[in-house]
Protein backbone atom coordinates (compact mmCIF):
# COMPACT_ATOMS: atom_id res chain seq x y z
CA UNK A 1 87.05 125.83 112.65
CA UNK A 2 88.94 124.59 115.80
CA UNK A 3 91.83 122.48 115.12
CA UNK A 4 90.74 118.89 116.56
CA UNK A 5 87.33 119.02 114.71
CA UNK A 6 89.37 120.41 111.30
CA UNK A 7 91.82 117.50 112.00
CA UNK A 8 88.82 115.22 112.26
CA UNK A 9 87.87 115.68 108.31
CA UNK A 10 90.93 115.71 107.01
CA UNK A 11 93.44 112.73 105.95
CA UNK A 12 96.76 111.93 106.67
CA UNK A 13 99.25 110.73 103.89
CA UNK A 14 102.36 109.37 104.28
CA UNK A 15 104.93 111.68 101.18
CA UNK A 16 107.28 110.01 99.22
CA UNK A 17 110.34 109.78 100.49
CA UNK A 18 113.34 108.64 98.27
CA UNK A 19 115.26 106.01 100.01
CA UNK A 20 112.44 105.40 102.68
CA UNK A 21 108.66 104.66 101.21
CA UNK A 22 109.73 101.39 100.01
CA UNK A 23 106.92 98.68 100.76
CA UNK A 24 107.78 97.55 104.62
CA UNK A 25 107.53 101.16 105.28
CA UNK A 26 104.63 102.14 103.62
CA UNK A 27 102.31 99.46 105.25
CA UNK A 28 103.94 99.84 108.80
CA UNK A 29 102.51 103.49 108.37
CA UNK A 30 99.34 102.04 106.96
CA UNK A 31 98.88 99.74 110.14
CA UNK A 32 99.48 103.31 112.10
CA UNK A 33 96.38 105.14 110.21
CA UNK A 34 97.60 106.52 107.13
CA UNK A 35 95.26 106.70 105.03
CA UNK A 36 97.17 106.94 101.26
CA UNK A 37 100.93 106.10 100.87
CA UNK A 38 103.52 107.18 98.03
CA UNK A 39 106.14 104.88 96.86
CA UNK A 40 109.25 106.53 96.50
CA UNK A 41 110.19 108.15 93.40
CA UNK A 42 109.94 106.41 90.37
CA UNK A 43 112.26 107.32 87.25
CA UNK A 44 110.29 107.73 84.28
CA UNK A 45 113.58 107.82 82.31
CA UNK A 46 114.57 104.75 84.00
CA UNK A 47 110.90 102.55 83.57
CA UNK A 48 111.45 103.84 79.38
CA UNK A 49 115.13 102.30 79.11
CA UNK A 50 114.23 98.76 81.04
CA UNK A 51 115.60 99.34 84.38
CA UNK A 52 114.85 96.66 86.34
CA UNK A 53 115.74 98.67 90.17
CA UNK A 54 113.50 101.06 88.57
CA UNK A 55 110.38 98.82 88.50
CA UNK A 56 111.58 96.94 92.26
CA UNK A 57 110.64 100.80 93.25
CA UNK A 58 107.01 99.92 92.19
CA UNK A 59 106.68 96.48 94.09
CA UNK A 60 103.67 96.10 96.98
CA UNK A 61 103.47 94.13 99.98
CA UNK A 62 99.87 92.10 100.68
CA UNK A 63 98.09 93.88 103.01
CA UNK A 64 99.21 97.49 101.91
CA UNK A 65 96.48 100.09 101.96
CA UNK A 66 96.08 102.16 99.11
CA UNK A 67 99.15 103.24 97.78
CA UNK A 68 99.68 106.20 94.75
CA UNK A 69 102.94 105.90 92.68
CA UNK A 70 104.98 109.10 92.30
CA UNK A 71 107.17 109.45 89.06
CA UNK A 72 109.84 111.96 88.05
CA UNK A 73 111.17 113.18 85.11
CA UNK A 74 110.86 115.95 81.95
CA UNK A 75 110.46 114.67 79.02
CA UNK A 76 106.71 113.71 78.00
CA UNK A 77 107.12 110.66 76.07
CA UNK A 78 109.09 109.00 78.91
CA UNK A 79 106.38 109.99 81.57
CA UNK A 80 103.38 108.69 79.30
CA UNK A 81 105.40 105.47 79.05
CA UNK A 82 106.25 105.33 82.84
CA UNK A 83 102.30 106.36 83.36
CA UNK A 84 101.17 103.44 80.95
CA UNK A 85 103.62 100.71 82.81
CA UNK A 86 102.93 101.84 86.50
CA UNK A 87 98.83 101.53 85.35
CA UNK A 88 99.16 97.72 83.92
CA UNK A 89 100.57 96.85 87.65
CA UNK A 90 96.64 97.48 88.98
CA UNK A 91 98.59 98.27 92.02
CA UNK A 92 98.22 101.81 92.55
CA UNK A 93 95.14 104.17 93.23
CA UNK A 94 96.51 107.61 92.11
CA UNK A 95 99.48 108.98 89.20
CA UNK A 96 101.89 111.53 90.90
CA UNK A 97 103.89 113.95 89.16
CA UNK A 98 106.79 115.02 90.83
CA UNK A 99 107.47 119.15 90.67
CA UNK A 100 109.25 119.84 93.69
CA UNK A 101 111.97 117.85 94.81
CA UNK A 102 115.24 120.62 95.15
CA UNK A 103 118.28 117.15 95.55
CA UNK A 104 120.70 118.36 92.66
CA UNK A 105 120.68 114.87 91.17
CA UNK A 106 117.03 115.20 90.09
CA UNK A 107 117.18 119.05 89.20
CA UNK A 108 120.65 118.57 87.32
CA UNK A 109 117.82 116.33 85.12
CA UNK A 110 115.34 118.69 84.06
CA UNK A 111 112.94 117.37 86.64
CA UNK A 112 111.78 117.97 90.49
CA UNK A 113 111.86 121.70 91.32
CA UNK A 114 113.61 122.14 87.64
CA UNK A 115 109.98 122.05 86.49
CA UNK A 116 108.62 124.68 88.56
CA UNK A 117 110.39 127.19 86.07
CA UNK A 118 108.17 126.05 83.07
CA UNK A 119 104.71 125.85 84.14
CA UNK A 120 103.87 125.00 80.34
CA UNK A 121 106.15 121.77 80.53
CA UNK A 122 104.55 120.81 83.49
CA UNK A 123 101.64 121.39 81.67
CA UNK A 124 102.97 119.18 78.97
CA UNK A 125 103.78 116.40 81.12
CA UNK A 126 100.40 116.09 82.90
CA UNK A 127 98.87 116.01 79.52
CA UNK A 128 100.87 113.16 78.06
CA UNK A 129 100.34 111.59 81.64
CA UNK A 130 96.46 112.14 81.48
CA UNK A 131 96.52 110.37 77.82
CA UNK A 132 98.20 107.45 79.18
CA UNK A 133 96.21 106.34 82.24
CA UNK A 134 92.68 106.24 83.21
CA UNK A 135 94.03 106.65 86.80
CA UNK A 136 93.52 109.92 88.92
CA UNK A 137 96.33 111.98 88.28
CA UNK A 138 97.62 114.51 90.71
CA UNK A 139 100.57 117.31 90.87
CA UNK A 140 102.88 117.53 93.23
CA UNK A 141 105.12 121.19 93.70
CA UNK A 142 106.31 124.12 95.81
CA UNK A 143 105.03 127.51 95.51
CA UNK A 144 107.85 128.38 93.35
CA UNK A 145 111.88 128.86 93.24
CA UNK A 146 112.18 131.33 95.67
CA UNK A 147 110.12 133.91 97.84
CA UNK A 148 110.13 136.60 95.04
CA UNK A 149 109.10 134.25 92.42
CA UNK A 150 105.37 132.72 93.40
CA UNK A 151 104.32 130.48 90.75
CA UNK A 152 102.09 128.48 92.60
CA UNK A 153 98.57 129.76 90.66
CA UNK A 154 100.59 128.69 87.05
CA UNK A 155 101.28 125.32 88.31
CA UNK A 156 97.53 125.03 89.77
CA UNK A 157 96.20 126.23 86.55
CA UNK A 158 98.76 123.89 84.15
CA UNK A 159 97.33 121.16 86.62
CA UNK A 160 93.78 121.22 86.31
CA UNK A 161 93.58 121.98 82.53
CA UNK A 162 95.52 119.06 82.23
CA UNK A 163 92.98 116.85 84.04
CA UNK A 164 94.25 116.19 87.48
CA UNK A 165 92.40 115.65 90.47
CA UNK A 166 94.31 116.66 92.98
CA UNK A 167 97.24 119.30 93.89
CA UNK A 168 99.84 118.66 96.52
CA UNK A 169 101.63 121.29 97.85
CA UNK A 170 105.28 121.63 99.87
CA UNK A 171 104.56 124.84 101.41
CA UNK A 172 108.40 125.44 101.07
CA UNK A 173 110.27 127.51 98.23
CA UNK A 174 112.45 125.18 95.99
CA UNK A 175 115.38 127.57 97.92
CA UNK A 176 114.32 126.78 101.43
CA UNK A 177 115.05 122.74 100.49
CA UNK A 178 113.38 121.24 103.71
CA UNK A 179 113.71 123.63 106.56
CA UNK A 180 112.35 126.83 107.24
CA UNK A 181 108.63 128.34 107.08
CA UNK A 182 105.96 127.06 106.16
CA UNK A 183 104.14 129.24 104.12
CA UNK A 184 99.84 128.71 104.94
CA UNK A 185 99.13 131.51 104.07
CA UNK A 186 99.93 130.35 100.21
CA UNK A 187 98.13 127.29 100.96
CA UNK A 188 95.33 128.87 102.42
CA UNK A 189 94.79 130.89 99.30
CA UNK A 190 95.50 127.54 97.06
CA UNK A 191 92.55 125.98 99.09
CA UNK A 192 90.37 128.98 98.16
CA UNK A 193 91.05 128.92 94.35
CA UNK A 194 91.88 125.44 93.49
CA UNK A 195 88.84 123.40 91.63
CA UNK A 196 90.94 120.05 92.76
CA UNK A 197 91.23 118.41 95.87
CA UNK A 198 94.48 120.27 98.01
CA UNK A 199 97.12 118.38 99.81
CA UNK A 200 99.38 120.41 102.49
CA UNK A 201 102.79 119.04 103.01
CA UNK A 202 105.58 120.46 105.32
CA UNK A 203 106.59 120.92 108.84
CA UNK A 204 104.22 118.55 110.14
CA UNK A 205 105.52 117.02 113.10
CA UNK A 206 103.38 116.98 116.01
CA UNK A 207 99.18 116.86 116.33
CA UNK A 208 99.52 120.53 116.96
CA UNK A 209 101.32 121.42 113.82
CA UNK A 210 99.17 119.16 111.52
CA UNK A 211 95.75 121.06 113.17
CA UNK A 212 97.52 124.26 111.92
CA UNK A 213 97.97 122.17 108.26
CA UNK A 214 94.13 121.30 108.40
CA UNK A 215 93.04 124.70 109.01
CA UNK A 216 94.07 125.93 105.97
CA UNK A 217 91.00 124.14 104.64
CA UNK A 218 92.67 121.35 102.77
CA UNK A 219 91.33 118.08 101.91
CA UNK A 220 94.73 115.89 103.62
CA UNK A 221 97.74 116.30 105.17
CA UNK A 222 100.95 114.52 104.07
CA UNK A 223 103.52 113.48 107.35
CA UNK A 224 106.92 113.00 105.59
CA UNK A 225 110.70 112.76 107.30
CA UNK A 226 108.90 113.55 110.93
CA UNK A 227 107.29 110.13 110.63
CA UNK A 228 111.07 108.26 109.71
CA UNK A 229 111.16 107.55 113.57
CA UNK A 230 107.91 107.35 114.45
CA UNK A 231 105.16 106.30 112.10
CA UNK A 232 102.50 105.92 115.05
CA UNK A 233 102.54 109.68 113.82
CA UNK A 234 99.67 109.27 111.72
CA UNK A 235 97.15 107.76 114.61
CA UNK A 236 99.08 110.57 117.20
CA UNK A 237 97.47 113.50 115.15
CA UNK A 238 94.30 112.42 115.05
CA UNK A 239 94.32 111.44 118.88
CA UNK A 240 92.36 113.53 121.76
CA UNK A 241 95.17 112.07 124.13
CA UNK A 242 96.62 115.36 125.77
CA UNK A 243 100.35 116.00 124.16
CA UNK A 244 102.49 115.24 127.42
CA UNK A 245 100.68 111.81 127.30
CA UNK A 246 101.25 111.28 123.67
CA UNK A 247 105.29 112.48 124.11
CA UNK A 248 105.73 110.01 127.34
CA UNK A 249 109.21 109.08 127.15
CA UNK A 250 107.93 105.27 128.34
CA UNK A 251 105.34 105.34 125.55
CA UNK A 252 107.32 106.43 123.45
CA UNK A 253 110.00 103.90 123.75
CA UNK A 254 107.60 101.36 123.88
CA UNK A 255 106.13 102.22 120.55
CA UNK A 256 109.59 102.70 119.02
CA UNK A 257 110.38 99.01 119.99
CA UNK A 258 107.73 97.65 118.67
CA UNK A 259 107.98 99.23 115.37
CA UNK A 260 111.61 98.45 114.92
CA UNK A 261 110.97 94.91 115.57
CA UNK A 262 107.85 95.41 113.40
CA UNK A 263 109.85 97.15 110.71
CA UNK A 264 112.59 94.51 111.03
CA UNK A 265 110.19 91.59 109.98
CA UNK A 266 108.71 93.58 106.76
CA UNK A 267 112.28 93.72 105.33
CA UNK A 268 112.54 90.04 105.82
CA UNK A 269 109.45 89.27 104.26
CA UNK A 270 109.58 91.75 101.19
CA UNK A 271 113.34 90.66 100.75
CA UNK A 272 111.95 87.32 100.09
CA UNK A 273 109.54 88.98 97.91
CA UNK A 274 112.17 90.68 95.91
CA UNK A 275 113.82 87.83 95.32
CA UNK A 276 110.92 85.87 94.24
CA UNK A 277 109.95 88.19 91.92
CA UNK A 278 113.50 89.47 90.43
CA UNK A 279 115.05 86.09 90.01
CA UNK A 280 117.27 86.90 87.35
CA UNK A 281 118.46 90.22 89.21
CA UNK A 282 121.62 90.54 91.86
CA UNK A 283 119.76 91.33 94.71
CA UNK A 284 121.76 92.06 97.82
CA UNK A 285 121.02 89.07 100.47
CA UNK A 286 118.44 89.19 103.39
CA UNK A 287 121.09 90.20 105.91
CA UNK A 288 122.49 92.29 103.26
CA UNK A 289 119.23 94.48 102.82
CA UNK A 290 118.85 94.56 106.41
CA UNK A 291 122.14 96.33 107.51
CA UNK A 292 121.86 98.79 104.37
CA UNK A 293 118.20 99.79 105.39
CA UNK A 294 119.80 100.00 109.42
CA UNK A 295 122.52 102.50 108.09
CA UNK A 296 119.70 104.68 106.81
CA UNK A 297 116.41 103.85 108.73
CA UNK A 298 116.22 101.42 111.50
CA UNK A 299 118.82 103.16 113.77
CA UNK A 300 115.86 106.04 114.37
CA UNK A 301 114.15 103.64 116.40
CA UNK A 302 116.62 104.41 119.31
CA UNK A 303 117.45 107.81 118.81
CA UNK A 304 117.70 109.93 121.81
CA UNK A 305 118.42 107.22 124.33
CA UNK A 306 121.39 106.05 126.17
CA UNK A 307 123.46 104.04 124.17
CA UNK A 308 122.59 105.74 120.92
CA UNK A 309 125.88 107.16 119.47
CA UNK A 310 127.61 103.94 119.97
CA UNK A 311 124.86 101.37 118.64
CA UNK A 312 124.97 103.85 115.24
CA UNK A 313 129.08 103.55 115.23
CA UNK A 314 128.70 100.10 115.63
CA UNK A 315 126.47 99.47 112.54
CA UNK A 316 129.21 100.15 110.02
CA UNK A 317 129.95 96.29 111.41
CA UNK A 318 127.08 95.05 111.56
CA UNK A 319 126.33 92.80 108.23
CA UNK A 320 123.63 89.70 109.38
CA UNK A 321 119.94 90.32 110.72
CA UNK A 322 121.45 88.40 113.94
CA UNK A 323 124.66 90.92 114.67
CA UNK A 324 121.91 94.00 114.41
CA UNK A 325 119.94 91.89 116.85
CA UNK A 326 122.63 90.93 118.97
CA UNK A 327 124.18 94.98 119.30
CA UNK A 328 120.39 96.41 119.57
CA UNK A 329 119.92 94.01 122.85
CA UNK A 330 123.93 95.03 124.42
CA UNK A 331 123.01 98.84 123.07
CA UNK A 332 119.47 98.62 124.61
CA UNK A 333 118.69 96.14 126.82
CA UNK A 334 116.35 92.53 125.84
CA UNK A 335 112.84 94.68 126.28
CA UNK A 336 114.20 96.49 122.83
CA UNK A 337 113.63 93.39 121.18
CA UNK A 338 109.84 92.40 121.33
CA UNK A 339 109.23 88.96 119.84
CA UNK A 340 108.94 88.70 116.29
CA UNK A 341 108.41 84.87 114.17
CA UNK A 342 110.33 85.77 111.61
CA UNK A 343 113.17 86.56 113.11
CA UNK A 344 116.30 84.02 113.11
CA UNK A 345 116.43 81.67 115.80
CA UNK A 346 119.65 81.85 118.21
């Protein structure tokens, strides 16, 4: 099957992404042609002892597509809870284990890539998962700790006798973190002898590297950090626009521009939402969550031009919506700054 026809029939995912998936995100990528999106990583430990930034984790924007909700953790009981709770929201379409993530913080836990060692406790999991939702449930893993220790086909099987519908695989050993081969020849062979739906994830960057993905056979695609500073990713790969065209530095800047400013009214708008919805919680102010988000996500938007390195220095100062206006129009000119309503006003 040739690449753009294989890329054709499958769909593109946006991955969870701790720190990053959070609702403005997740439906700027939606408006781009993703097709499913993952909030980020939801603590089952943390939903079972009340924790109120826990359940923020699970809030949705209007307009969102469909959107699954990944959860993390080890211990049954505390995932069948967090299953139940994130199913009463009749916000999400899909139930996501998490098996793969390598940060120490979550594998210190018991959980992430800590599971991958105990294909009957993932096992375990699904089922008290599958007991406590009527939602599709699906796995998501790595092939296994390290190259000389493949456990990809005990995961697969500890997924579908515990009811899932669908496997999503980081083609990555837990040791390679997120850099490094992609194995598809693993997935490949996951395609041919999984009874659930397959999901590829890894080192898709580009339309050419996600027609590689598709080839493998499976059923989507997941774009994760590649699509941090660029979530027009998702309608790129699917494109029949030639790749110098689609990587025109003038395009590209004019796309990045527009989903800054795009980005930049979504935080507005869900920190209003937040706060409407948490009123009894300390949430950090509107300018507040706006120069913690540009510390970590909004300062993409300009990488690689002129101007770059000293607009990111300058954001450790930066602590109103209008000072991150004012040094993105001195860093970049006034055509960085497309018009946008809900913006302040002077």
């Amino acid at each position: 099957m040739c690449g753009m026809h294989a890329m054709q029939k499958v769909k593109c995912h946006l991955a969870p992404l701790a720190g990053f998936t959070s609702a403005p995100f997740r439906l700027l990528c939606t408006r781009r042609g993703a097709d499913l999106t993952y909030t980020e990583m939801v603590s089952a430990a943390g939903l079972f002892h009340g924790s109120s930034p826990t359940r923020q984790l699970m809030e949705t924007m209007p307009g969102e597509g469909p959107v699954a909700c990944q959860i993390f953790g080890s211990k049954p009981h505390e995932l069948a809870f967090a299953a139940a709770e994130a199913t009463k929201l009749n916000r999400f379409v899909e139930l996501n284990l998490n098996a793969g993530c390598p940060m120490p913080n979550i594998v210190h836990e018991g959980a992430g890539a800590a599971l991958i060692h105990n294909p009957s406790l993932v096992h375990e999991c699904l089922l008290a998962m599958r007991e406590a939702t009527t939602l599709p449930l699906t796995l998501k893993t790595r092939p296994g700790p390290r190259p000389d220790k493949v456990l990809l086909f005990e995961l697969l099987d500890a997924a579908e006798t515990a009811g899932c519908s669908g496997f999503i695989l980081h083609a990555r050993f837990t040791s390679q973190m997120h850099g490094g081969d992609v194995h598809l020849d693993l997935l490949a062979e996951l395609v041919e002898r999984a009874k659930i739906s397959v999901t590829g994830n890894g080192g898709v960057y580009n339309p050419s590297t996600a027609r590689r993905m598709a080839e493998t056979g499976v059923a989507a695609i997941m774009l994760g950090r590649a699509a941090l500073a660029n979530p027009w990713l998702f309608s790129d790969v699917r494109s029949d626009e030639p790749s110098e065209v689609l990587e025109a530095p003038s395009r590209r800047m004019a796309l990045q521009n527009a989903a800054f400013a795009e980005h930049l009214s979504l935080l507005l708008q869900f920190s209003a939402q937040l706060a409407r919805d948490f009123p009894d919680d300390h949430l950090p102010s509107s300018d507040g969550l706006v120069s913690i988000v540009s510390r970590t996500h909004l300062f993409r938007y300009f990488n690689g031009r002129p101007g770059a390195a000293v607009f990111r220095r300058r954001l450790n100062e930066i602590h109103s919506v209008s000072e991150l206006l004012a040094a993105v129009e001195e860093s970049f000119g006034p055509d960085a700054l497309p018009p946008c309503p809900a913006w302040p006003e002077g």
